[in-house]
Protein backbone atom coordinates (compact mmCIF):
# COMPACT_ATOMS: atom_id res chain seq x y z
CA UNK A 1 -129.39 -69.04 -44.13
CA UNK A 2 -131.32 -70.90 -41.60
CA UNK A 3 -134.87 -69.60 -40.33
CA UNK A 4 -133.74 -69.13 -37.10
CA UNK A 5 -131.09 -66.70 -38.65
CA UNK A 6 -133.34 -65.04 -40.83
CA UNK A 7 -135.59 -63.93 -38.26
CA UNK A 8 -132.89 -62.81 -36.35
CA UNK A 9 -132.06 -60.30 -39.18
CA UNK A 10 -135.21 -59.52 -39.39
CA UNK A 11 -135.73 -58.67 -36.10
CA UNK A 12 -132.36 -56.59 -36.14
CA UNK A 13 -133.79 -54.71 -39.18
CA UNK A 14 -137.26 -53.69 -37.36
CA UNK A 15 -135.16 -52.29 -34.02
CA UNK A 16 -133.03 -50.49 -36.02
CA UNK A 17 -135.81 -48.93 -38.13
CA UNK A 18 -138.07 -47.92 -34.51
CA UNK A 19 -135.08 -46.44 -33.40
CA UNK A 20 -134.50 -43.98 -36.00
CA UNK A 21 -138.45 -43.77 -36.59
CA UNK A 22 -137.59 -42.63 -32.33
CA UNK A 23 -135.09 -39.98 -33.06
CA UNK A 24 -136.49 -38.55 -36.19
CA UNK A 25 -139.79 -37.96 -33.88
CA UNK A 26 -137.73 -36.10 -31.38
CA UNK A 27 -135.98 -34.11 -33.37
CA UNK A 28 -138.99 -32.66 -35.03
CA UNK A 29 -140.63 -32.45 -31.39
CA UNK A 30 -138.05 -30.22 -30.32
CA UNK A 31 -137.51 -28.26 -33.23
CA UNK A 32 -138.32 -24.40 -32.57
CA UNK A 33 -137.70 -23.38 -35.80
CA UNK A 34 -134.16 -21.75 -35.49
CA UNK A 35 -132.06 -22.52 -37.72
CA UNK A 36 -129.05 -25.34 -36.37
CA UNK A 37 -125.67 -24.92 -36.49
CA UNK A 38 -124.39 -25.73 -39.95
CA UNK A 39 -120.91 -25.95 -42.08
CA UNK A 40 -119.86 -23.01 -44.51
CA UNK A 41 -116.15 -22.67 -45.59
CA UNK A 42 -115.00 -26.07 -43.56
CA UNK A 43 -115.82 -24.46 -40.89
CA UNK A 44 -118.23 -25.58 -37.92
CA UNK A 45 -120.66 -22.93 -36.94
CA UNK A 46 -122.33 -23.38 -33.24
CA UNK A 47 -123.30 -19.61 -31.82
CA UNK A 48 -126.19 -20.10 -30.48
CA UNK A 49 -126.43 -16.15 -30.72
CA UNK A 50 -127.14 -16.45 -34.39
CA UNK A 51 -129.64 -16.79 -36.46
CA UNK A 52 -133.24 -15.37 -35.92
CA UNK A 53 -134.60 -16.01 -32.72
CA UNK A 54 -137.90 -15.34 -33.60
CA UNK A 55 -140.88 -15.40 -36.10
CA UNK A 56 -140.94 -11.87 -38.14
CA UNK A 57 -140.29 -10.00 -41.25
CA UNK A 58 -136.91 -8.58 -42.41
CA UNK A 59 -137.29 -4.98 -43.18
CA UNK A 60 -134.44 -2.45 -43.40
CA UNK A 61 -134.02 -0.28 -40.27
CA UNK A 62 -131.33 1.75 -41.66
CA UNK A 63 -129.16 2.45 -45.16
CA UNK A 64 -126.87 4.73 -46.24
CA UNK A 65 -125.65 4.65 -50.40
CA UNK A 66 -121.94 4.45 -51.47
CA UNK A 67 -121.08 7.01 -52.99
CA UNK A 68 -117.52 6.87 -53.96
CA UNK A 69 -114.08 5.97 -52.62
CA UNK A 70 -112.49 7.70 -49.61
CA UNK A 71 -109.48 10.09 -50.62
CA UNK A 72 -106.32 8.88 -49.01
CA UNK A 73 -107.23 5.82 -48.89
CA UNK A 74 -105.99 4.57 -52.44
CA UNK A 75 -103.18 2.22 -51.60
CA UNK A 76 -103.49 1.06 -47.69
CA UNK A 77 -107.28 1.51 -47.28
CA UNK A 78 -107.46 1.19 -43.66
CA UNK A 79 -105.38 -2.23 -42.50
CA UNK A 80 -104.56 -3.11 -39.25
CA UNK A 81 -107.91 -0.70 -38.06
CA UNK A 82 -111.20 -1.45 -36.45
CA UNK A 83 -114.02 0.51 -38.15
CA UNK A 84 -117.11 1.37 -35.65
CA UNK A 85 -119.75 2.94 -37.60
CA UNK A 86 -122.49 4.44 -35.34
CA UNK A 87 -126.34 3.77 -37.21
CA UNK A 88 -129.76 4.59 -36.08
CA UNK A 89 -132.32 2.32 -36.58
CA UNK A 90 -135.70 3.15 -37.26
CA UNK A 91 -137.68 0.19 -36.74
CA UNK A 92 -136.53 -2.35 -34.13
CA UNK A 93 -136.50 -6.62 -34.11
CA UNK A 94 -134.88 -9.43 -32.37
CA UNK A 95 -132.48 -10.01 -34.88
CA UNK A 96 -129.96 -8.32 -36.77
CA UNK A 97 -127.83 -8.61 -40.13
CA UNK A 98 -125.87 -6.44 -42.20
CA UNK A 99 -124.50 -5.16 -45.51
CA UNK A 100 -120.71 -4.52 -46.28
CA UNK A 101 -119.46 -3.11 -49.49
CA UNK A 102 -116.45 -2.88 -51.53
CA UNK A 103 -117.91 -1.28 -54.25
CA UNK A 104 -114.91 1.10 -54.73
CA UNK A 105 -112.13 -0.92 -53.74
CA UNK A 106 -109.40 -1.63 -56.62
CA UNK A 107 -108.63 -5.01 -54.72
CA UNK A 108 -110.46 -7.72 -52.25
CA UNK A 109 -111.48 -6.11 -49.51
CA UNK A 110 -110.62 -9.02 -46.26
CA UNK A 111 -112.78 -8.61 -43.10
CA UNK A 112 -111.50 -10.96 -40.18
CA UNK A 113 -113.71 -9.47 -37.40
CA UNK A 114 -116.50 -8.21 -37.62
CA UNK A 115 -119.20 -7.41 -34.23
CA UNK A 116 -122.07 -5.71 -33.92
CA UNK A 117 -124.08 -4.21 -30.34
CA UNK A 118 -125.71 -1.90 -29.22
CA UNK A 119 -124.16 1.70 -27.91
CA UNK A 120 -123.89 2.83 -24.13
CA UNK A 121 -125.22 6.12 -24.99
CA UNK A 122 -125.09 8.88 -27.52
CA UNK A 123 -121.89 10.46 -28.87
CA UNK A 124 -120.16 7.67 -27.69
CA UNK A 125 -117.64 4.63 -29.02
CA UNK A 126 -119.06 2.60 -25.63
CA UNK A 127 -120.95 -0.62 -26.45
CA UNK A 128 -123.52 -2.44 -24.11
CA UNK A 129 -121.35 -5.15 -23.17
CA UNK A 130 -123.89 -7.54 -22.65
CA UNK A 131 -125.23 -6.81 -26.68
CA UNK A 132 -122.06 -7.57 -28.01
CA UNK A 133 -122.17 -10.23 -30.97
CA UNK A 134 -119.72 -11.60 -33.23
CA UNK A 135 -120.81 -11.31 -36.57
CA UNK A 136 -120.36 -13.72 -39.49
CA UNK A 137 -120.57 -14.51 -42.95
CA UNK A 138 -122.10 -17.83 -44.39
CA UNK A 139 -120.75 -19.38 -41.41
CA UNK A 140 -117.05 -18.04 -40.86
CA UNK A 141 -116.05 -15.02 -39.21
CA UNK A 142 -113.43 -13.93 -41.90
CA UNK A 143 -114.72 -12.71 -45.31
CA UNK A 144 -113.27 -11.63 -48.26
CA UNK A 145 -115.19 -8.98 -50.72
CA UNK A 146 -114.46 -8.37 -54.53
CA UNK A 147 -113.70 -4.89 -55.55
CA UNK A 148 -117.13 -3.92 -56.75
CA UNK A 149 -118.82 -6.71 -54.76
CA UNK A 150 -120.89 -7.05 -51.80
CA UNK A 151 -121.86 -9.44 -48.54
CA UNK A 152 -124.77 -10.02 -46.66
CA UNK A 153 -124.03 -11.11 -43.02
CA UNK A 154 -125.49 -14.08 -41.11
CA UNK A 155 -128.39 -12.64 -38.95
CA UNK A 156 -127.60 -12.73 -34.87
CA UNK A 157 -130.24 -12.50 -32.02
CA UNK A 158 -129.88 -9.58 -30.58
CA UNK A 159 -133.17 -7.17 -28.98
CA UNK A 160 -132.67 -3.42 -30.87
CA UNK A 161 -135.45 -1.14 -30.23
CA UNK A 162 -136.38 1.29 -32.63
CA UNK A 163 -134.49 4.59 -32.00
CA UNK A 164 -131.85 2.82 -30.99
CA UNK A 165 -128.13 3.74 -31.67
CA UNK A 166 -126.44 0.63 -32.84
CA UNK A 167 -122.53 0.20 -33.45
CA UNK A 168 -121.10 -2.04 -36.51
CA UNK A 169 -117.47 -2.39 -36.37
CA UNK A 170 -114.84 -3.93 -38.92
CA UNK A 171 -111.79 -4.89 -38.91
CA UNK A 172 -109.29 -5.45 -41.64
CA UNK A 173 -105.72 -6.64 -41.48
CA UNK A 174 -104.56 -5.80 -45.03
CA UNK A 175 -104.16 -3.48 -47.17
CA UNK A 176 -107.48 -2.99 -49.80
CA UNK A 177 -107.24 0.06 -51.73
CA UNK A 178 -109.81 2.82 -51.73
CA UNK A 179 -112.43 2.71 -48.76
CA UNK A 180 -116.12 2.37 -49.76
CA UNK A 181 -117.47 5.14 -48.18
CA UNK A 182 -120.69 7.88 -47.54
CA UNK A 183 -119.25 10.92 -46.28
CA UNK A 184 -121.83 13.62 -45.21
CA UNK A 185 -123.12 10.89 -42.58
CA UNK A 186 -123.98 13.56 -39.96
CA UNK A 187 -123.19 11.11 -37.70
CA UNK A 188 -119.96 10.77 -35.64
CA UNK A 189 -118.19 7.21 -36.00
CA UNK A 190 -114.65 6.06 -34.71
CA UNK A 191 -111.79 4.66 -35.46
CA UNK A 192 -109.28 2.29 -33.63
CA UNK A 193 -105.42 1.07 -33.84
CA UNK A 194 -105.30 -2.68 -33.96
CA UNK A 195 -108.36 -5.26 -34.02
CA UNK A 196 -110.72 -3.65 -30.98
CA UNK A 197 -113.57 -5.17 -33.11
CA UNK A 198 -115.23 -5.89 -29.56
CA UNK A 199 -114.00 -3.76 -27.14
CA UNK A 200 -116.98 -2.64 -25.60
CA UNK A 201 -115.30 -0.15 -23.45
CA UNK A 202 -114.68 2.71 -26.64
CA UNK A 203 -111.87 3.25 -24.74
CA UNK A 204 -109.38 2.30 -27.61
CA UNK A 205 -111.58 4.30 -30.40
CA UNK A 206 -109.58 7.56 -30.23
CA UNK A 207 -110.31 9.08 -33.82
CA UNK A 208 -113.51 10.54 -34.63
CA UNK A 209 -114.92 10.30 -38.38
CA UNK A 210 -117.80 12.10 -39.60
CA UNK A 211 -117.86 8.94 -42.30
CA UNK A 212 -119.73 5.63 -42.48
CA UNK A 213 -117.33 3.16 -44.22
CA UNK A 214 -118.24 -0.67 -45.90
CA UNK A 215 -121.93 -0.53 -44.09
CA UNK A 216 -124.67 0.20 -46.65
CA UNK A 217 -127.62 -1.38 -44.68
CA UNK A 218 -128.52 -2.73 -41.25
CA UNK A 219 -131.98 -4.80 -41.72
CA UNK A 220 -133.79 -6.21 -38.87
CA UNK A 221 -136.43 -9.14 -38.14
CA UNK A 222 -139.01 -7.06 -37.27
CA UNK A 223 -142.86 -7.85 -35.09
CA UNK A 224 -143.63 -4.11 -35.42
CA UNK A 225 -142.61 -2.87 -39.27
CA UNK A 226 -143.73 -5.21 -41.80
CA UNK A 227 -142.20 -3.42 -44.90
CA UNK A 228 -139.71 -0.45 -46.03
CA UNK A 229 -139.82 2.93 -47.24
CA UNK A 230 -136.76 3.45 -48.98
CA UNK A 231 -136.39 7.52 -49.66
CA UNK A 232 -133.99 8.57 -52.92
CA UNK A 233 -132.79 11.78 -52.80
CA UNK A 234 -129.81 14.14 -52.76
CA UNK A 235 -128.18 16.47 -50.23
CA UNK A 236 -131.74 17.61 -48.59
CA UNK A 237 -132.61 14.22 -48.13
CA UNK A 238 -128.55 13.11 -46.91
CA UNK A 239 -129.25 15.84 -44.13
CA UNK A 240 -126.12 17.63 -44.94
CA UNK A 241 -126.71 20.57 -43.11
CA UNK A 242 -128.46 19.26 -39.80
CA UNK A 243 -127.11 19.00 -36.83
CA UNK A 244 -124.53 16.34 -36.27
CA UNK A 245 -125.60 13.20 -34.22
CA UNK A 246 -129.32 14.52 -33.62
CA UNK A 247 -131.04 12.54 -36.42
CA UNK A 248 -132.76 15.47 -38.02
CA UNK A 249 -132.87 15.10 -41.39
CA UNK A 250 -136.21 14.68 -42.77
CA UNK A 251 -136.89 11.58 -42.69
CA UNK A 252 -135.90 10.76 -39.08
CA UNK A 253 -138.56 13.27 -38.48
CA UNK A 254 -141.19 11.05 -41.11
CA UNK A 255 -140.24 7.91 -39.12
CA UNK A 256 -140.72 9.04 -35.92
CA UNK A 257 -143.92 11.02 -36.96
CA UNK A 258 -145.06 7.07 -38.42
CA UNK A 259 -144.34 5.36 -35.40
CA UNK A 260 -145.87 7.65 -32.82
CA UNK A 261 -149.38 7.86 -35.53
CA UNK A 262 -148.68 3.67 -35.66
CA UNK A 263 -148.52 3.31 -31.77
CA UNK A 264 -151.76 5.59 -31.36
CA UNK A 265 -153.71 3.21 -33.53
CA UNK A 266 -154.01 4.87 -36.80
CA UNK A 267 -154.55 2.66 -39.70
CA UNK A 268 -151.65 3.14 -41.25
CA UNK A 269 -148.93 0.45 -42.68
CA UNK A 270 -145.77 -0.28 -40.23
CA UNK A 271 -142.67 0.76 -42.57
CA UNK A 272 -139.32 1.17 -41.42
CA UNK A 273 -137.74 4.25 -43.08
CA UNK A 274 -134.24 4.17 -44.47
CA UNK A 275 -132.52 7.37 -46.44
CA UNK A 276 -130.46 6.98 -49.79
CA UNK A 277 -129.72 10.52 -50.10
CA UNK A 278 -126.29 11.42 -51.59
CA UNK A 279 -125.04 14.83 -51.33
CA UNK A 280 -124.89 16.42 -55.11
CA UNK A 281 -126.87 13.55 -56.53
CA UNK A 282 -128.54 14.16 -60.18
CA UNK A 283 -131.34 12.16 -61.69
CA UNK A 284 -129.55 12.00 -65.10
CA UNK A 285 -125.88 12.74 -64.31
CA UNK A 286 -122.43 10.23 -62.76
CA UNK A 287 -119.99 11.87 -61.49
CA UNK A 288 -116.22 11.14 -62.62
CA UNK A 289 -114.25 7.48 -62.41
CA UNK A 290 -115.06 4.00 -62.93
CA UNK A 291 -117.44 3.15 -61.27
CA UNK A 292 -118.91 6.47 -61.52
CA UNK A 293 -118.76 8.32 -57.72
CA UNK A 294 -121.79 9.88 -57.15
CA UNK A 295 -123.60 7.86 -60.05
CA UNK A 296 -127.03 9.31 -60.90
CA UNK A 297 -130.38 8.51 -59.73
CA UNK A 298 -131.03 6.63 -63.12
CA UNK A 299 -127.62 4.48 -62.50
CA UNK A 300 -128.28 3.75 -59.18
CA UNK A 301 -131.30 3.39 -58.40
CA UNK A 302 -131.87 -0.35 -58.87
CA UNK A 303 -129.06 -1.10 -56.17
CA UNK A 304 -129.95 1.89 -53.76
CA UNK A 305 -133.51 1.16 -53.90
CA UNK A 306 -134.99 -2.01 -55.63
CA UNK A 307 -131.79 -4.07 -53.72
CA UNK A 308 -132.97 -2.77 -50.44
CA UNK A 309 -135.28 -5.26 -48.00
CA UNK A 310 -138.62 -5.82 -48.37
CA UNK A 311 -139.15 -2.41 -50.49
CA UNK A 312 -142.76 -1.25 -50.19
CA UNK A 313 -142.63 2.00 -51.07
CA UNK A 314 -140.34 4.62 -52.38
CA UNK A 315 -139.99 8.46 -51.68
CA UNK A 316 -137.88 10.28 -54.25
CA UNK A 317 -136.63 14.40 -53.68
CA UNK A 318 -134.27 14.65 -56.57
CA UNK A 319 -133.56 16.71 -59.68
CA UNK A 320 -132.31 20.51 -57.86
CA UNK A 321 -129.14 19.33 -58.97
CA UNK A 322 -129.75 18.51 -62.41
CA UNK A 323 -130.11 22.49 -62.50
CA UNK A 324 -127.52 24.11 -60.04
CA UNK A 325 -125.04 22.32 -61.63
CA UNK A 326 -125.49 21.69 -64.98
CA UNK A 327 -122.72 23.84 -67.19
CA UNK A 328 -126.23 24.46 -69.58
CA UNK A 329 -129.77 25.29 -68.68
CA UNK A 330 -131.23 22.06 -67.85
CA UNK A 331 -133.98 20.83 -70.24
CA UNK A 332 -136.77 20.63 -67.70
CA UNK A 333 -138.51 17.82 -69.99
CA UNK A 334 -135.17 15.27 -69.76
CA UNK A 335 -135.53 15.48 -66.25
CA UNK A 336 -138.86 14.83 -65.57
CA UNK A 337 -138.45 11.85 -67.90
CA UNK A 338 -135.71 10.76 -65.94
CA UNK A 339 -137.68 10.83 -62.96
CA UNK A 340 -140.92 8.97 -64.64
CA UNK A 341 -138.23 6.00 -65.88
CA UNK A 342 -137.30 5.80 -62.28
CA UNK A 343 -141.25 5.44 -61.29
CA UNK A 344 -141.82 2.69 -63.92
CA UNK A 345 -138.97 0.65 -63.09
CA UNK A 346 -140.57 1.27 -59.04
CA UNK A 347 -144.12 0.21 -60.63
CA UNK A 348 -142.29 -2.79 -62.44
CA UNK A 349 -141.63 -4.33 -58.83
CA UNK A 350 -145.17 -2.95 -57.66
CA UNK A 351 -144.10 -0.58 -55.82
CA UNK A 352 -145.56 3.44 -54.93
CA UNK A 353 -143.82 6.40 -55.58
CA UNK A 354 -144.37 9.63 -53.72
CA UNK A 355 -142.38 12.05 -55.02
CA UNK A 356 -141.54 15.61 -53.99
CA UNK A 357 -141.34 19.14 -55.63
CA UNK A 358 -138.51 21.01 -55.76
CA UNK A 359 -137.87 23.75 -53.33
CA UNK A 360 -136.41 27.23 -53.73
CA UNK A 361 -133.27 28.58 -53.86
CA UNK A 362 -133.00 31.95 -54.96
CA UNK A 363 -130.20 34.02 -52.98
CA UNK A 364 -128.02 30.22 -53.54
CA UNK A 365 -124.96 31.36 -55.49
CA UNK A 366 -125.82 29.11 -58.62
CA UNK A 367 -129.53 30.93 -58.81
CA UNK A 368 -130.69 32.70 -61.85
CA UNK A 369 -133.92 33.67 -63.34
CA UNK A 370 -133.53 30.69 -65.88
CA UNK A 371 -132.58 27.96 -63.51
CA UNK A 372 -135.99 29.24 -61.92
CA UNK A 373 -138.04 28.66 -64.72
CA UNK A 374 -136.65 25.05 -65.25
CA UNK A 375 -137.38 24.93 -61.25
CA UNK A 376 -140.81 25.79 -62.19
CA UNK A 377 -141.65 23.84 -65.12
CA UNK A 378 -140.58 20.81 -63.04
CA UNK A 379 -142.62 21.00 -60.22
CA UNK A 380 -145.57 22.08 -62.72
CA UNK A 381 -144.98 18.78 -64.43
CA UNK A 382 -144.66 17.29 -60.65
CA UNK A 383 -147.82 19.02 -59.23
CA UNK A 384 -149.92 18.09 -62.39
CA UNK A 385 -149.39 14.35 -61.57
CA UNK A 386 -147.68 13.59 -64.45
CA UNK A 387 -144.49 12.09 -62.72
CA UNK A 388 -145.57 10.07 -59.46
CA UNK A 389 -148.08 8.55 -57.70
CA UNK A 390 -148.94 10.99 -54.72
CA UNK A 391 -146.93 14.03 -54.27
CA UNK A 392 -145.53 16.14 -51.14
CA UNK A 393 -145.25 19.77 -51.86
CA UNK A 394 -142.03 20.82 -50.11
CA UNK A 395 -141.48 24.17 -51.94
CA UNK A 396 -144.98 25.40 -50.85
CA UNK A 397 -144.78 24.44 -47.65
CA UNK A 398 -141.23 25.73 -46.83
CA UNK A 399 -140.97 28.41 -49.23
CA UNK A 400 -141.08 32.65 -48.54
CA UNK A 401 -144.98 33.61 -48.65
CA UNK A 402 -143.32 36.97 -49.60
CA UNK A 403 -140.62 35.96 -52.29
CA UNK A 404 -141.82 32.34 -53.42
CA UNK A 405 -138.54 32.01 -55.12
CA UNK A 406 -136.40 31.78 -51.54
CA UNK A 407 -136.63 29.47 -49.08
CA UNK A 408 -138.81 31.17 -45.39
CA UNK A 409 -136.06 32.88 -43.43
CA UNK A 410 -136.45 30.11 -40.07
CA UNK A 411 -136.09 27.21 -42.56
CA UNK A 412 -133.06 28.35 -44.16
CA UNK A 413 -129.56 27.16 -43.13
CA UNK A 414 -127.67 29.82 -44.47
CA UNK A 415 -127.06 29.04 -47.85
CA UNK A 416 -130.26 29.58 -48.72
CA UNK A 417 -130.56 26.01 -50.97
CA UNK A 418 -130.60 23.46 -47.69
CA UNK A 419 -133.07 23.49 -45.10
CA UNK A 420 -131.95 24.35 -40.79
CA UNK A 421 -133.16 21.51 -38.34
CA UNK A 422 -136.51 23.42 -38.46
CA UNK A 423 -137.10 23.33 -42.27
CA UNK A 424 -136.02 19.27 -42.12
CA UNK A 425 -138.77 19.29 -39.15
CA UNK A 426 -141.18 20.52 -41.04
CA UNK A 427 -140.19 18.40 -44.42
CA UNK A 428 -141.06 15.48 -42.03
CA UNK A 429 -144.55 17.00 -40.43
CA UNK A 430 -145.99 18.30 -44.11
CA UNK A 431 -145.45 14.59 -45.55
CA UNK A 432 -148.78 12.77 -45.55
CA UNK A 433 -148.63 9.52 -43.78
CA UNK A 434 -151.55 8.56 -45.82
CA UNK A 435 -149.59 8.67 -48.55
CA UNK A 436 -147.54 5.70 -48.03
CA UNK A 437 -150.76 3.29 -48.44
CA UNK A 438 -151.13 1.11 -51.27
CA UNK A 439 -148.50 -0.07 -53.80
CA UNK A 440 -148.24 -1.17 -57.22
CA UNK A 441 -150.11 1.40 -59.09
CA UNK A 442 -150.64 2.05 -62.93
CA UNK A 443 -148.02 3.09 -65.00
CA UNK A 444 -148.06 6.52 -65.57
């Protein structure tokens, strides 16, 4: 090679290398940090509607816990039929993502559309048109879950305010077997013929469910929460006899009560507040099949709580259950061990554990002087500190003055075991705000 060649190269080389040096500059200038559009499953992925849009921290805004498969549902599941389940969120963000399961399901559970926006109004199907995003799923829109298994969406920008109403719809095209479901939702969703996935009008959405089916957790990326309380409990805490579509179970009340003490400048963390309350739940009991519907605190508590986003603290309201219905007395000692295993496996992630007493329920069909006693030598064991961290006494703030043993007349629903929309009310006003400071305390 002659000189005049080589420098020729050489002076090739050197362009070449400022020009890249050129783009790589530029590329880093005008990087915002949102993530680009990237490849999963073959597929190309530009929406510039996903991904967050923002700086924040993912929290969970709202959760519900599976709790078995839906009955009728055991051979078609629902194919060829758009899903909308209707959540509330209790913390808001500028992004969104969500959490599907198949836990039940016998076969793969396929999801070819799924959206999610925010509603028109309340007690409606009706979507804000202009909220409306596609959802997807490492990239594709189309994804296929396990029986047993579960899938994290892709996060999409989208503005949801906290106390918003927020619709999640699926659709799925073939059969799946049973329907992973929660059904004392006190919530209204719908249901639609075909794939209406986003049809923002509701028009289509003719059946009414009082279900939540697949979603187990909406999660936002949040500027005003930077954490979650993730409250464990059983039918008081699932709401079950509150008033349908009016968010007042107890801890809608607790969340709002945080925000509004947050807002006025109280020194007090910024949680959002998600409920894992399944009607009939035990601490120490499953319930029949495999998996076990209705599975017992003890079974499920890693996945319902320590699985949830950016856990801070937990509540727990459980163990009335282990006495109503077991066929024996309950051994008031095995459950209050059951509920200190689910505190140190709480403390093993560093998390606090408030934990509630055990409220009344004499006049409840399943009462009798023993089941009292065991009652009572619970929330003796509870009260004494022996079992959580901090405690809120439920059964002496709702219970009879007159006949401790029954719940007060205005905060009984009837039944005489669940609280009205005025006993949840004043669940959520007795709780102690101050009582969701700190984590990671010593083992009991």
């Amino acid at each position: 090679m002659t000189k005049r060649r080589g420098y020729a190269v050489l002076s090739a080389l050197v362009a070449l290398v400022v020009v890249v040096c050129a783009a790589i500059y530029v590329t880093v200038a005008t990087d915002d940090g949102t993530p680009r559009g990237t490849f999963a499953g073959g597929r190309p992925h530009h929406d510039s509607s996903v991904a967050p849009a923002s700086t924040g921290t993912w929290v969970g805004a709202w959760s519900t816990a599976p709790m078995g498969g839906e009955p009728g549902t055991e051979t078609e599941g629902l194919a060829g039929r758009s899903v909308r389940n209707v959540v509330h969120a209790s913390t808001g963000g500028t992004s969104a993502r969500i959490t599907l399961s198949n836990l039940y399901g016998q076969s793969p559970l396929t999801i070819t559309h799924a959206s999610l926006a925010l509603s028109a109004g309340d007690g409606t199907a009706a979507a804000d048109a202009e909220t409306m995003r596609r959802l997807t799923f490492n990239g594709s829109t189309d994804v296929v879950i396990p029986p047993g298994g579960q899938v994290l969406s892709d996060a999409v920008r989208l503005t949801i305010p906290h106390g918003t109403d927020v619709l999640v719809t699926t659709y799925s095209p073939t059969p799946s077997g049973p329907v992973t479901y929660h059904p004392h939702a006190r919530q209204l969703s719908y249901v639609a013929r075909g794939d209406r996935t986003e049809d923002a009008t509701g028009t289509p959405y003719t059946e009414q469910t009082p279900y939540w089916r697949y979603l187990t957790a909406l999660d936002v990326l949040s500027n005003e929460a930077t954490g979650t309380v993730v409250v464990f409990g059983d039918s008081i805490t699932d709401g079950i006899t509150s008033t349908v579509g009016a968010n007042h179970r107890w801890t809608d009340v607790l969340s709002g009560r945080l925000r509004t003490a947050v807002e006025s400048g109280d020194a007090l963390p910024r949680y959002g507040i998600v409920n894992e309350g399944i009607s009939g739940n035990q601490v120490l009991a499953d319930g029949l099949g495999r998996p076990a519907e209705n599975q017992s605190g003890l079974g499920r508590f890693g996945r319902d709580v320590l699985s949830r986003t950016n856990v801070k603290v937990v509540v727990i309201d459980l163990g009335i259950n282990d006495i109503l219905r077991n066929p024996h007395l309950a051994d008031p000692n095995r459950i209050a061990d059951g509920l200190r295993t689910l505190v140190r496996q709480a403390h093993a992630r560093g998390l606090k554990v408030v934990g509630a007493t055990l409220m009344p329920f004499e006049g409840h069909q399943g009462w009798t002087p023993a089941r009292e006693e065991v009652r009572r030598q619970v929330n003796a064991e509870i009260r004494a500190g022996r079992v959580y961290d901090a405690v809120v006494d439920f059964d002496k703030s709702l219970r009879d003055p007159y006949d401790p043993r029954r719940l007060r007349p205005e905060y009984d629903s009837g039944d005489h075991l669940h609280p009205s929309d005025l006993g949840f009310g004043k669940m959520g006003e007795v709780f102690d705000l101050n009582a969701l400071k700190g984590a990671g305390q010593a083992e009991l």
